[in-house]
C-alpha atoms as a PDB file:
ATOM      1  CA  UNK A   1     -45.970-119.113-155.391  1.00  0.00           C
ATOM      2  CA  UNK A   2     -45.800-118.567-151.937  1.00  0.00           C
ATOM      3  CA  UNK A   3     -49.100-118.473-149.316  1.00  0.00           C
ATOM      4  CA  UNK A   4     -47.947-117.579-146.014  1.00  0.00           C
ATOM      5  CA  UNK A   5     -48.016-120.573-143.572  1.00  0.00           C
ATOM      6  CA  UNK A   6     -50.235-120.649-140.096  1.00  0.00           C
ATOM      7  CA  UNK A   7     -48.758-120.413-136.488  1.00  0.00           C
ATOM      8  CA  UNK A   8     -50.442-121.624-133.360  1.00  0.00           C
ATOM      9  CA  UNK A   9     -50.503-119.100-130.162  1.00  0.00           C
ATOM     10  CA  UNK A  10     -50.164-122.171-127.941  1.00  0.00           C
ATOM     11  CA  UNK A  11     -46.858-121.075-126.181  1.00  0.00           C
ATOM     12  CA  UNK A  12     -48.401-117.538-125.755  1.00  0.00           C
ATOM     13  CA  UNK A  13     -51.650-118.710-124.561  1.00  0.00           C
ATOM     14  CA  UNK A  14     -49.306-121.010-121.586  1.00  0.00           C
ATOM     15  CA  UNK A  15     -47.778-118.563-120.811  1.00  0.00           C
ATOM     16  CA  UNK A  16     -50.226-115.724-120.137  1.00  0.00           C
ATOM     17  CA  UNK A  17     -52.265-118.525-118.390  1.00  0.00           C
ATOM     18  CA  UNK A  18     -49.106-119.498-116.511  1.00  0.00           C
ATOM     19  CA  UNK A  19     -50.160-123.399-117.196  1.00  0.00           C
ATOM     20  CA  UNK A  20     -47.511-125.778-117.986  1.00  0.00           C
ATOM     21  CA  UNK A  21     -46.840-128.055-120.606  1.00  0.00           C
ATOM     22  CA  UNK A  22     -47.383-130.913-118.604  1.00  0.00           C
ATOM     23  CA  UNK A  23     -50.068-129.490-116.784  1.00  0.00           C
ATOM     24  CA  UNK A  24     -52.420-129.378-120.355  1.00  0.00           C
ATOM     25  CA  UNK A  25     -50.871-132.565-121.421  1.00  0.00           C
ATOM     26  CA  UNK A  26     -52.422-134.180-118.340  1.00  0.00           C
ATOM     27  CA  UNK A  27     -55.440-132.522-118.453  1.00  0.00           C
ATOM     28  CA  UNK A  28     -55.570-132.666-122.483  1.00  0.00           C
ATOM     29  CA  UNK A  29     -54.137-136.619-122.371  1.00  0.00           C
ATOM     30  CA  UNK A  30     -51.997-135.425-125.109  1.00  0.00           C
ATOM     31  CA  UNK A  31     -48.856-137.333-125.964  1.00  0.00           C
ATOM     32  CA  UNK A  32     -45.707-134.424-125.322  1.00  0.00           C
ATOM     33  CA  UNK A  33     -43.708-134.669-128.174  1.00  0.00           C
ATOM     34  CA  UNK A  34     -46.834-134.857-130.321  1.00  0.00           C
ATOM     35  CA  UNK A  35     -47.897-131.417-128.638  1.00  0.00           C
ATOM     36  CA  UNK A  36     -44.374-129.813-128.890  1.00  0.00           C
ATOM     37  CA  UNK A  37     -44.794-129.927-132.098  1.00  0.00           C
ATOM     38  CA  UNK A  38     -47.640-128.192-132.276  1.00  0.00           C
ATOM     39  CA  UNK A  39     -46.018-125.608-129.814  1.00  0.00           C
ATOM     40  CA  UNK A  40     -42.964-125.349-131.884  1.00  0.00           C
ATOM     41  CA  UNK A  41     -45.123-124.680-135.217  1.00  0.00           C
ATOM     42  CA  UNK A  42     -43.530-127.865-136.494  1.00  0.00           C
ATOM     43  CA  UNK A  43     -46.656-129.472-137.835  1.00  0.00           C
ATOM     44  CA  UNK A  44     -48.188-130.475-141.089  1.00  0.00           C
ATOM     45  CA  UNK A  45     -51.517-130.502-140.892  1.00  0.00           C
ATOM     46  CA  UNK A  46     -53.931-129.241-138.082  1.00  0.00           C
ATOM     47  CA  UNK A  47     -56.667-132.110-136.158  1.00  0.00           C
ATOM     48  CA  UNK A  48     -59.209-129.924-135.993  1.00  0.00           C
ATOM     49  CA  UNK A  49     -60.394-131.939-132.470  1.00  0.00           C
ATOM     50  CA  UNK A  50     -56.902-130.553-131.103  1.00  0.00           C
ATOM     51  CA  UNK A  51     -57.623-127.218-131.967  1.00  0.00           C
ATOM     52  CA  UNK A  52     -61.320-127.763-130.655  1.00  0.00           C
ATOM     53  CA  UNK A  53     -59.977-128.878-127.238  1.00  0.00           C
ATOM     54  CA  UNK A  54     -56.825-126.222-127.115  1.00  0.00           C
ATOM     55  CA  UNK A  55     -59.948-123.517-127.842  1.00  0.00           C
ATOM     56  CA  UNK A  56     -62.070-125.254-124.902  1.00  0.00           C
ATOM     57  CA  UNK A  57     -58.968-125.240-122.475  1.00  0.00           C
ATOM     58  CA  UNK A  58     -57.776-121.745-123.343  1.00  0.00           C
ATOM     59  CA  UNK A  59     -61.693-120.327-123.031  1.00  0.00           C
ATOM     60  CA  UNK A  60     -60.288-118.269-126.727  1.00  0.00           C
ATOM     61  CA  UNK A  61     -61.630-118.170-129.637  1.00  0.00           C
ATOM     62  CA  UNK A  62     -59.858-119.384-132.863  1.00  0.00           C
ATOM     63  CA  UNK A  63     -58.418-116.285-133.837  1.00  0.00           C
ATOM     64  CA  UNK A  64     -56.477-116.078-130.440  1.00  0.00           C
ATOM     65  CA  UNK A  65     -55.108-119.549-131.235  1.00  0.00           C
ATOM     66  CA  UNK A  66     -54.226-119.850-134.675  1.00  0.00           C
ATOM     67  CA  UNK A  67     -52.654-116.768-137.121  1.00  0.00           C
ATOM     68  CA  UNK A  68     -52.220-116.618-140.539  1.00  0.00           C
ATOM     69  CA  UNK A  69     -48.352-115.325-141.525  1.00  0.00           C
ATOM     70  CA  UNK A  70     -47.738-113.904-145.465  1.00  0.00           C
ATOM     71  CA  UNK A  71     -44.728-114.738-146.398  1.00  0.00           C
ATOM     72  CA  UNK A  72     -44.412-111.600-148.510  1.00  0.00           C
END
C-alpha cells in the first residue's frame, strides 16, 4: 500500500525570501549537505528542532513548510 510521502517548501520559501543557502546555513549553523538534503526532499526522517527553526526563520507556519503528496 502506498501513503503519499511529505515534501518540504524550503527551496520555495528561499526563494520568495530571496535568502541564500548559505545565508540560512550561517544563520541556522546548519551543516550544507545535511540541509540539501532536506532541500532536495532527500530525507528520511524529519528533526522536528529543524523544522522548528526553518518555521522560526521563515516567520510560516507548518503548513507553508511541509506538504503532504498522495501518491494516488
Amino acid at each position: 500500500m502506498e501513503y503519499g510521502h511529505i515534501e518540504l517548501r524550503i527551496n520555495q520559501l528561499l526563494k520568495e525570501k530571496n535568502i541564500s543557502k548559505n545565508k540560512i546555513c550561517k544563520d541556522l549553523d546548519l551543516p550544507r549537505p545535511n540541509f540539501n538534503r532536506y532541500c532536495n526532499n532527500q530525507f528520511q526522517r524529519i528533526d522536528a528542532n529543524l523544522i522548528a527553526k526553518l518555521c522560526w526563520y521563515f516567520e510560516c507556519g507548518i503548513d507553508e513548510l511541509i506538504i503532504y503528496k498522495s501518491d494516488s
